[in-house]
N, C-alpha and C. Protein backbone atom coordinates (compact mmCIF):
# COMPACT_ATOMS: atom_id res chain seq x y z
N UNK A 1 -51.83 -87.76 123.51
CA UNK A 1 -51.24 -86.54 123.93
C UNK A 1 -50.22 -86.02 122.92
N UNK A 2 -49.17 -86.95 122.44
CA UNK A 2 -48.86 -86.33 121.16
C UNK A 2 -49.35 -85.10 120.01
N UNK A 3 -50.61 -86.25 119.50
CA UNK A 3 -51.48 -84.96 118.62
C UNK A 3 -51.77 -83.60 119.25
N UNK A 4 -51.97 -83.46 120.47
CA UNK A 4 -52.34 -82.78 121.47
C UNK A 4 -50.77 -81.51 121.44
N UNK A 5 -49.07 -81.80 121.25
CA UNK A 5 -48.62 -81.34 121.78
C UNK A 5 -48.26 -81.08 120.33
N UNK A 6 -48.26 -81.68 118.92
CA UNK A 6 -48.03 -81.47 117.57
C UNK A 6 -48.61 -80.09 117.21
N UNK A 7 -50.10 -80.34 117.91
CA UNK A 7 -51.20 -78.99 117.45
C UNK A 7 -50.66 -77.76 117.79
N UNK A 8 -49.97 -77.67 119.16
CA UNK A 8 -50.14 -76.59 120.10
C UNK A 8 -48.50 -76.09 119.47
N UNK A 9 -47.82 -76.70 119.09
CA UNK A 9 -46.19 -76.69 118.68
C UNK A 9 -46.36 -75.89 117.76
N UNK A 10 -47.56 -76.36 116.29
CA UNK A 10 -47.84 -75.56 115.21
C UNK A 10 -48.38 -74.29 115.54
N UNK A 11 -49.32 -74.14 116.36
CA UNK A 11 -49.98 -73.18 116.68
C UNK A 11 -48.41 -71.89 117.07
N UNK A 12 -47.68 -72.20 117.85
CA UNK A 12 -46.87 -71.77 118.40
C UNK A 12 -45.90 -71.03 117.32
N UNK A 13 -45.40 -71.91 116.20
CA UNK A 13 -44.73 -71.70 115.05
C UNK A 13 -45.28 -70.58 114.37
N UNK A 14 -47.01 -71.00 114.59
CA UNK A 14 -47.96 -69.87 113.33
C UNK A 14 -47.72 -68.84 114.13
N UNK A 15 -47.75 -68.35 115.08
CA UNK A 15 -48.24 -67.03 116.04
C UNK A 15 -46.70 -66.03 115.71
N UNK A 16 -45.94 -67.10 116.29
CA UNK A 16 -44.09 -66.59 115.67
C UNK A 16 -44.09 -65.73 114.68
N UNK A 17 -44.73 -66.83 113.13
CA UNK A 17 -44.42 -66.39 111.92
C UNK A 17 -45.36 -65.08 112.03
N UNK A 18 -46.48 -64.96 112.26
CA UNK A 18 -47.16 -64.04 112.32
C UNK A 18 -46.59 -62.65 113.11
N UNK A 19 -45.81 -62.85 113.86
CA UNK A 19 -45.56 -61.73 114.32
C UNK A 19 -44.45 -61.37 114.11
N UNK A 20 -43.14 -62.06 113.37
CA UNK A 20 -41.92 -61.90 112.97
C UNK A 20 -42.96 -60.91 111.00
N UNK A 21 -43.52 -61.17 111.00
CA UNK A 21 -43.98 -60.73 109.67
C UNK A 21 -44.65 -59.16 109.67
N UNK A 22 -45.89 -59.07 110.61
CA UNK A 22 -46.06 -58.19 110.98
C UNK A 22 -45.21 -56.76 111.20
N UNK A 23 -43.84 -57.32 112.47
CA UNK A 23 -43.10 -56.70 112.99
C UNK A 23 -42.41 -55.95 111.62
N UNK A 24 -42.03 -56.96 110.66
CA UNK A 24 -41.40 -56.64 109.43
C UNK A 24 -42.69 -55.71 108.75
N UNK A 25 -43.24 -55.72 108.51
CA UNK A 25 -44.20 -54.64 107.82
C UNK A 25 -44.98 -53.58 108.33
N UNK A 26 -44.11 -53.15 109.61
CA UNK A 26 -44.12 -51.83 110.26
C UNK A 26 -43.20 -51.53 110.17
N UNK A 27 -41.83 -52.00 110.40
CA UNK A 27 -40.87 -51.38 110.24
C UNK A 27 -40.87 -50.68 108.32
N UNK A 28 -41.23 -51.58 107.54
CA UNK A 28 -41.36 -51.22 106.28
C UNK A 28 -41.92 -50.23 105.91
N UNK A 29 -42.74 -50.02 106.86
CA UNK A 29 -44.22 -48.17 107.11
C UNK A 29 -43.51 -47.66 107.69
N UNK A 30 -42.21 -47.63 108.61
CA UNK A 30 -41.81 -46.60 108.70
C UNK A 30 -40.81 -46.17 108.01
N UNK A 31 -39.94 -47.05 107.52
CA UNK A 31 -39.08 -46.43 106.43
C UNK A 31 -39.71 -45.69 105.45
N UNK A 32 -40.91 -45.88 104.76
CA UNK A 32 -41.47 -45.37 103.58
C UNK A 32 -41.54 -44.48 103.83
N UNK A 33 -42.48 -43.89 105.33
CA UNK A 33 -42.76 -42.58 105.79
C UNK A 33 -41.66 -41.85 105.90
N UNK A 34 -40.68 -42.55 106.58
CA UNK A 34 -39.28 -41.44 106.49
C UNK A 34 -38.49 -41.37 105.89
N UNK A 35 -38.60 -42.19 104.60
CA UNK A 35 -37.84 -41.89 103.69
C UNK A 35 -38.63 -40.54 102.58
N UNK A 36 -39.90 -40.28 102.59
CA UNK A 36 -40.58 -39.31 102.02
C UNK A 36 -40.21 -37.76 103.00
N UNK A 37 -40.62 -38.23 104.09
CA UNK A 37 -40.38 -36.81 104.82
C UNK A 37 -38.82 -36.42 104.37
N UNK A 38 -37.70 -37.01 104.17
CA UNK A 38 -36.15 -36.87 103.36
C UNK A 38 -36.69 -36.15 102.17
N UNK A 39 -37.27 -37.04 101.64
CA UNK A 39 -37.41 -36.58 99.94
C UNK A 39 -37.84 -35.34 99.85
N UNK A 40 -38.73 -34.54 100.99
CA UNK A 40 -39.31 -33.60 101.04
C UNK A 40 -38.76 -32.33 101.68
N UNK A 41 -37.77 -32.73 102.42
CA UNK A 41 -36.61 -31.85 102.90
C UNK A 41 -35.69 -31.45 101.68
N UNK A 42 -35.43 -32.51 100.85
CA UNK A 42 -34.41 -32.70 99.93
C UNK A 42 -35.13 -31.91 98.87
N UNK A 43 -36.00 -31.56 98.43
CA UNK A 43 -36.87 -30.86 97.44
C UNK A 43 -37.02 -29.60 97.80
N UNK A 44 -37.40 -29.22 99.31
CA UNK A 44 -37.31 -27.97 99.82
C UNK A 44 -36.11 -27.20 99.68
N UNK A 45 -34.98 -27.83 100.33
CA UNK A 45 -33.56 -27.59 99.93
C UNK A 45 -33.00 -27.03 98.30
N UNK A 46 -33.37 -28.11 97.56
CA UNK A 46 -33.03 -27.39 95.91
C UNK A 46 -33.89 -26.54 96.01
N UNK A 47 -35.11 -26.31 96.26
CA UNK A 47 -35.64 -24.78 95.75
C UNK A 47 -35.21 -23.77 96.26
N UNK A 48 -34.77 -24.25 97.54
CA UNK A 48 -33.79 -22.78 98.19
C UNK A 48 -32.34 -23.04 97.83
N UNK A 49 -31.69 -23.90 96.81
CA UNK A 49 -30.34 -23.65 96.17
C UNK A 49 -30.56 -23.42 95.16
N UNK A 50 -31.64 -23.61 94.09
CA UNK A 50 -32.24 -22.78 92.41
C UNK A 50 -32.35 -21.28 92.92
N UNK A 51 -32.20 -20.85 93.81
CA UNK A 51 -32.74 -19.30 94.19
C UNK A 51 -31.72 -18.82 93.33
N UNK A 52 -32.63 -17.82 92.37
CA UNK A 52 -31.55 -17.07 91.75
C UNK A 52 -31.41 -15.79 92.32
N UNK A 53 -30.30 -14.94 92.42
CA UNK A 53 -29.84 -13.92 92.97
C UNK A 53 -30.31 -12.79 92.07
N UNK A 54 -30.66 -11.84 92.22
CA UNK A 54 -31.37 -10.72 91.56
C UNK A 54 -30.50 -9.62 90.55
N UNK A 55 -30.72 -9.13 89.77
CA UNK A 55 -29.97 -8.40 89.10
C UNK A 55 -30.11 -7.02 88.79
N UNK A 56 -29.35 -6.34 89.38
CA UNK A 56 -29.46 -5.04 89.34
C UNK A 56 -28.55 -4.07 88.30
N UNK A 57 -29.45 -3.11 87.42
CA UNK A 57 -28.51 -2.16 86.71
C UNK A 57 -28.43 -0.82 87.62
N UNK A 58 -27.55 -0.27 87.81
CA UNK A 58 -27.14 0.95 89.02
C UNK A 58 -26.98 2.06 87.96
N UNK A 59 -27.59 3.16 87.62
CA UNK A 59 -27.43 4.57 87.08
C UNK A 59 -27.08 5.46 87.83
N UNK A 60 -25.72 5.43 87.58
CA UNK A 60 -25.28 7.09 88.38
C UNK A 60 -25.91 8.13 88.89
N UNK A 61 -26.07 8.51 90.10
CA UNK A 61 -26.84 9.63 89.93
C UNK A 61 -26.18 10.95 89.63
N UNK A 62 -27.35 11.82 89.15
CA UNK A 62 -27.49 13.21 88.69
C UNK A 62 -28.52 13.87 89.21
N UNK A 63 -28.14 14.81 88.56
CA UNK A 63 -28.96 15.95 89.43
C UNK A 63 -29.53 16.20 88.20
N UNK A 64 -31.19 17.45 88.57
CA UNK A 64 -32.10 17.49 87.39
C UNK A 64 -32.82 18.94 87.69
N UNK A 65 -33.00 20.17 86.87
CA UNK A 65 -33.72 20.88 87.52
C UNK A 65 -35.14 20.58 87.35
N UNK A 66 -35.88 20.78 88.26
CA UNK A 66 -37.52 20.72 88.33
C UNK A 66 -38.14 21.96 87.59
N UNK A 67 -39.37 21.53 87.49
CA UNK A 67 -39.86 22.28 86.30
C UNK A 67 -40.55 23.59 87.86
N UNK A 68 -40.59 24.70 87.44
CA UNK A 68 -40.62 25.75 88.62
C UNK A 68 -42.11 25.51 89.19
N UNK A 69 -41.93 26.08 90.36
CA UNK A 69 -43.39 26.21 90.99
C UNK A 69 -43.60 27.23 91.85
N UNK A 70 -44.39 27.24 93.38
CA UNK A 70 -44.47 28.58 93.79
C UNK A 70 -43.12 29.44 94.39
N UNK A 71 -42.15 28.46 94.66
CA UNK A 71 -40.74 28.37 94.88
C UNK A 71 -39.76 28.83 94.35
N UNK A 72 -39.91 28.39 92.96
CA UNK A 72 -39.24 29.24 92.42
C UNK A 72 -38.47 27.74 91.41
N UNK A 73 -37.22 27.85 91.08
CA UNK A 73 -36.36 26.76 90.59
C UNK A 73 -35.73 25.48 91.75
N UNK A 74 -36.18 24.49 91.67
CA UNK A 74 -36.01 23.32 92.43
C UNK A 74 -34.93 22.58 91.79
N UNK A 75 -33.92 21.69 92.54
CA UNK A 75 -33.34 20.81 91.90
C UNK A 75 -33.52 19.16 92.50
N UNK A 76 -33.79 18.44 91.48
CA UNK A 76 -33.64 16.94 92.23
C UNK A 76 -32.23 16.20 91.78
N UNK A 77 -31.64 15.59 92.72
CA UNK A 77 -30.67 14.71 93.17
C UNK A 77 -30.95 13.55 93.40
N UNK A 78 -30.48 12.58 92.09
CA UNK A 78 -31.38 11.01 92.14
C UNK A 78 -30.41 10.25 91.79
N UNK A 79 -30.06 9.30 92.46
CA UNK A 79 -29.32 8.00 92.21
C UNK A 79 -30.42 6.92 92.09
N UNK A 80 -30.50 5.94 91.48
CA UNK A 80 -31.53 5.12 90.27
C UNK A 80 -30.98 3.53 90.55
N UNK A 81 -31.34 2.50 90.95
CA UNK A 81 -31.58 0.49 90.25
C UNK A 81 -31.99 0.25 90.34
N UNK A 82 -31.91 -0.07 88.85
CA UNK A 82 -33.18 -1.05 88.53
C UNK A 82 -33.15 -2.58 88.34
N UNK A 83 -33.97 -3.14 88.81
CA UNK A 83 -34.29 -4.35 89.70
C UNK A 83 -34.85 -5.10 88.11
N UNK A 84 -34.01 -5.75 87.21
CA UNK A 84 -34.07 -6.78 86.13
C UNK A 84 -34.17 -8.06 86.27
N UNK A 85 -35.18 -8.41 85.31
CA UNK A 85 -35.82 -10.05 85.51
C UNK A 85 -34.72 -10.95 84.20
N UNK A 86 -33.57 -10.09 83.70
CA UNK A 86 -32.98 -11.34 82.76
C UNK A 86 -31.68 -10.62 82.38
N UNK A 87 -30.49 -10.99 82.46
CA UNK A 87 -29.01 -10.67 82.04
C UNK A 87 -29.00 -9.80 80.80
N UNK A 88 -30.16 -10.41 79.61
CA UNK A 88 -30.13 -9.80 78.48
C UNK A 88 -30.82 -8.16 78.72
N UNK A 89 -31.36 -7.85 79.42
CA UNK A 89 -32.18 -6.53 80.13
C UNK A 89 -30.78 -5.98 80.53
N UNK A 90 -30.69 -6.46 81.32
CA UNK A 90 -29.42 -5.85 82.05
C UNK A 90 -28.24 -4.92 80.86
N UNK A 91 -27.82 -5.87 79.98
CA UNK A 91 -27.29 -5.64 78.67
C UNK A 91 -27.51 -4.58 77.92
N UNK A 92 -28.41 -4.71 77.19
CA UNK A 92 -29.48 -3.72 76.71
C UNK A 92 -29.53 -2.18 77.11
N UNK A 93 -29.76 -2.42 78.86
CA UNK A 93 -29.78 -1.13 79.28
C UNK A 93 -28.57 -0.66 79.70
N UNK A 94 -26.85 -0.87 79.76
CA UNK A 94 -25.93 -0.90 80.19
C UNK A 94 -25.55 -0.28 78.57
N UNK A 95 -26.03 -1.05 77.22
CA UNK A 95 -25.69 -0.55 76.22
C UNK A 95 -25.78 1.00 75.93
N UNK A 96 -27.13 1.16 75.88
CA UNK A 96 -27.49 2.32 75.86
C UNK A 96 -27.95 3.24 76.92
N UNK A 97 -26.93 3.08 77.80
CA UNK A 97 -27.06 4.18 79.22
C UNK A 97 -27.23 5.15 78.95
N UNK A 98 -26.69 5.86 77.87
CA UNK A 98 -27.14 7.17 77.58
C UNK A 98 -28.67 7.93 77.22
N UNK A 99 -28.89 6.93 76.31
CA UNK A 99 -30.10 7.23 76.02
C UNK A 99 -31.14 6.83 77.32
N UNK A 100 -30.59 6.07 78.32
CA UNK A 100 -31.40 5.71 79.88
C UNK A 100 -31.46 6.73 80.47
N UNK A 101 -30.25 7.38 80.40
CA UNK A 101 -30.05 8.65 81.55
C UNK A 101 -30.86 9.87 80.88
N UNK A 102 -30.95 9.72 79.09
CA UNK A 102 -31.90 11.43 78.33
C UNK A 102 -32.99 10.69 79.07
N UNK A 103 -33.24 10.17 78.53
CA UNK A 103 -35.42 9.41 79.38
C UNK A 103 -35.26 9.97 80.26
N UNK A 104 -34.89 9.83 81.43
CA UNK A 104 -34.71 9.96 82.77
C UNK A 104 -34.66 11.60 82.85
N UNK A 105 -33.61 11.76 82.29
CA UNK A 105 -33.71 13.37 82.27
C UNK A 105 -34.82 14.22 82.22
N UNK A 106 -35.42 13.48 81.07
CA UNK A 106 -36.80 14.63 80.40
C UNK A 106 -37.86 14.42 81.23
N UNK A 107 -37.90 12.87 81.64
CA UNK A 107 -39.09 12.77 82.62
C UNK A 107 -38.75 13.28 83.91
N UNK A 108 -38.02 13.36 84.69
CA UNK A 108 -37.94 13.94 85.86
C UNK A 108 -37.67 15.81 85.97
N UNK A 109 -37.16 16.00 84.48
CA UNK A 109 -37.63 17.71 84.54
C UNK A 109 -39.00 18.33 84.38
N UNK A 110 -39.89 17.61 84.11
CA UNK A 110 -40.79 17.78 83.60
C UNK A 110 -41.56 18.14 85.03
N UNK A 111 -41.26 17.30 86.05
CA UNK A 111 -41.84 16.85 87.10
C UNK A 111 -41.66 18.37 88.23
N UNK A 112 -42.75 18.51 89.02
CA UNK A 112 -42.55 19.57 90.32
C UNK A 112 -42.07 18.82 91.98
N UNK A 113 -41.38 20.05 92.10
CA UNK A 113 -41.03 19.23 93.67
C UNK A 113 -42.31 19.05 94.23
N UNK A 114 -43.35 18.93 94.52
CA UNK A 114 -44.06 18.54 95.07
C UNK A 114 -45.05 17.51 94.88
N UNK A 115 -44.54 16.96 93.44
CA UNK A 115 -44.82 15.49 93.37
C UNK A 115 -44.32 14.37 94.04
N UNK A 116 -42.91 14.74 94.39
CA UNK A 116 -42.00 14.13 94.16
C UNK A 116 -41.65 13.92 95.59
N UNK A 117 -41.65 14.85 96.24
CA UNK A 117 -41.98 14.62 98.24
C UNK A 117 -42.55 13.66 98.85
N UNK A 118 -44.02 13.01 98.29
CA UNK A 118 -44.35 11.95 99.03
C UNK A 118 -43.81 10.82 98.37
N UNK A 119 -44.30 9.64 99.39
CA UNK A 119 -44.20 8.53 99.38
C UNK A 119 -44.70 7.87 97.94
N UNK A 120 -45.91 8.45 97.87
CA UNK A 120 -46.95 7.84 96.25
C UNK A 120 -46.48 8.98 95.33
N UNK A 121 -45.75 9.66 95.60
CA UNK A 121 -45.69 10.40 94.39
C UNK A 121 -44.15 9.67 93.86
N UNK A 122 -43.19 9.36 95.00
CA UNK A 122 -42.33 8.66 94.56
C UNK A 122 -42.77 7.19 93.80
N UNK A 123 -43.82 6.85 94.19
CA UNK A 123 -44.54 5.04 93.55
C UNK A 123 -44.69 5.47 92.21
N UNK A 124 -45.75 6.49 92.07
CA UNK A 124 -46.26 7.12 90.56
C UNK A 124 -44.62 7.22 89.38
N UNK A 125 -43.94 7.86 90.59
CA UNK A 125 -42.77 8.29 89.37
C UNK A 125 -41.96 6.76 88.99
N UNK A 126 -41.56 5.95 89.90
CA UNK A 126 -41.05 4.81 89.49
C UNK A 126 -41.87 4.25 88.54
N UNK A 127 -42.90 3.86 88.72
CA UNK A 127 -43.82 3.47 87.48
C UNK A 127 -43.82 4.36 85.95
N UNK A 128 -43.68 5.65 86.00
CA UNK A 128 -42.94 6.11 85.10
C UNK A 128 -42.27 5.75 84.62
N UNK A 129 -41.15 5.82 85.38
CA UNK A 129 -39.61 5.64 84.80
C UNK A 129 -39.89 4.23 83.97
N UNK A 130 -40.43 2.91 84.62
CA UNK A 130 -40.88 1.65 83.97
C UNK A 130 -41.41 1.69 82.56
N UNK A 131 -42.31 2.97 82.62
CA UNK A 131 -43.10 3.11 81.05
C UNK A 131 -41.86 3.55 80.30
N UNK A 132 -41.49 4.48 80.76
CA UNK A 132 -40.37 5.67 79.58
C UNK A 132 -39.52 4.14 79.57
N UNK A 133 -38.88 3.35 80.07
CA UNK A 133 -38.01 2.44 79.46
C UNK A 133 -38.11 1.62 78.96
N UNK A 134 -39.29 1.23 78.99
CA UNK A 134 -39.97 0.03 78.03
C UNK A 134 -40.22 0.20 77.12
N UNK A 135 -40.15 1.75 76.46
CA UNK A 135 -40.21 1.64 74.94
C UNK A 135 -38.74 1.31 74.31
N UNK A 136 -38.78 0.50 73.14
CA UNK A 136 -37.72 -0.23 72.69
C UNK A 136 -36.45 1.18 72.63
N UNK A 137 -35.44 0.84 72.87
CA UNK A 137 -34.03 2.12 72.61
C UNK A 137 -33.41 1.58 71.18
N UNK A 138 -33.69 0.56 70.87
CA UNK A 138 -33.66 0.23 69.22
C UNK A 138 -34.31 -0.56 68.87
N UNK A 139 -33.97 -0.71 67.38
CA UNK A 139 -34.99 -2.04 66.36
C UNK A 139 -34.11 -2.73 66.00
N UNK A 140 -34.15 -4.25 66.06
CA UNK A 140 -35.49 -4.47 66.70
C UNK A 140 -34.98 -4.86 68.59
N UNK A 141 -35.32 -4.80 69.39
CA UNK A 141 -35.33 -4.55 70.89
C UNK A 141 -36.22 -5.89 71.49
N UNK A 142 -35.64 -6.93 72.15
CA UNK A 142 -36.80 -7.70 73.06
C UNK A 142 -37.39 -7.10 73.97
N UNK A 143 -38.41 -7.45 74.41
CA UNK A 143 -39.43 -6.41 75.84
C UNK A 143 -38.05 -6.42 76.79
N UNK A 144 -37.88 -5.33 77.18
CA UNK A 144 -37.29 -5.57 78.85
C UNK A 144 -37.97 -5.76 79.81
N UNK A 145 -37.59 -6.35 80.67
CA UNK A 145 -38.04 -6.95 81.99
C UNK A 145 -37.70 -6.02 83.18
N UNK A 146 -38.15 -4.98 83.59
CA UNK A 146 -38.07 -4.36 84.39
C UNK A 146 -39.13 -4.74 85.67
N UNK A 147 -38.18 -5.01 86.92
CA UNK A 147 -39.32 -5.71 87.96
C UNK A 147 -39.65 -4.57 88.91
N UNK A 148 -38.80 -3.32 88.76
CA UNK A 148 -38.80 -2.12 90.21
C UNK A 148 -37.85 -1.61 89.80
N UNK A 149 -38.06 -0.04 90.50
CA UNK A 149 -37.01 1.06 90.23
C UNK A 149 -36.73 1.27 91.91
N UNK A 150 -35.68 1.34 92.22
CA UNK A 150 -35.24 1.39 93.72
C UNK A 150 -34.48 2.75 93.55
N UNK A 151 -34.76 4.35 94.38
CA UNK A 151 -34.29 5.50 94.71
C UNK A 151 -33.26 5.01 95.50
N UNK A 152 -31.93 5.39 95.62
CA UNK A 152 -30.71 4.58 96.19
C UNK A 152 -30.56 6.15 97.26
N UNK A 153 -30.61 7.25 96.08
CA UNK A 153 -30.22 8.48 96.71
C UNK A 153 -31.31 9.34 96.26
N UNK A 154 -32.07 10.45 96.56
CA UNK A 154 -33.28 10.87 96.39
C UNK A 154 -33.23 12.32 97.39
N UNK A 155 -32.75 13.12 96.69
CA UNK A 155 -33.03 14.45 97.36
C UNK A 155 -33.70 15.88 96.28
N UNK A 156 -34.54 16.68 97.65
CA UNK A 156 -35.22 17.27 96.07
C UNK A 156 -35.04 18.86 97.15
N UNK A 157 -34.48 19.62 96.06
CA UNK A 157 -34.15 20.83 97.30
C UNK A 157 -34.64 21.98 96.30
């Protein structure tokens, strides 16, 4: 009976170890798992603290006469920002505001009030304004980064 109670003692020991081990290598699956779901919060987080804040150049507005139509002489009233992808843009166009505001000038006299009333005729003209400023205002000039022209104030009488 001895051998009998030696066997069953070991048996008893093995089942223990087996499940003190086990127990330990679930708990180990779950730390891993939740220590990733962290890591993945924690990654989400810096990309929403790298958010960079947007940069805007603001042009005074002015007023512009329109080129005539069945109406007669029109005037537009435009306050202008533009929505820049880099500090050095920003620069650039702050340098030579003047020569921002002639562009601006010539292209929007050119223009009839009744372009300029809708919705797409306002899209068409911002995209304008994008071309007329992207040509260099000196040599030598890096590309500017112009991302959008935002109408702040926009009246056309």
């Amino acid at each position: 009976m001895a051998k009998s109670t030696g066997g069953s003692s070991k048996l008893l020991w093995l089942m223990i170890l087996l499940v003190l081990l086990s127990t330990a290598a679930a708990g180990a699956a779950i730390y891993m798992v939740m220590n990733d779901r962290n890591e993945g919060d924690a990654s989400l987080q810096t990309q929403q603290i790298e958010r960079q804040a947007p940069i805007f150049v603001k042009i005074d507005p002015f007023t512009v006469n329109l080129a005539d139509d069945n109406f007669g002489s029109r005037l537009l009233y435009t306050g202008i920002s533009l929505k820049v992808g880099a500090d050095e843009t920003r620069e650039i166009l702050i340098e030579h505001m003047p020569q921002v505001r002639s562009r601006l000038l010539m292209l929007f006299s050119g223009k009839q009030a009744s372009e300029l009333t809708t919705p797409d005729g306002k899209r068409r003209l911002s995209e304008e304004v994008i071309a007329v400023l992207s040509e260099p205002l000196t040599e030598p000039q890096p590309s500017l980064e112009i991302q959008d022209v935002l109408f702040t104030e926009f009246i056309v009488q």
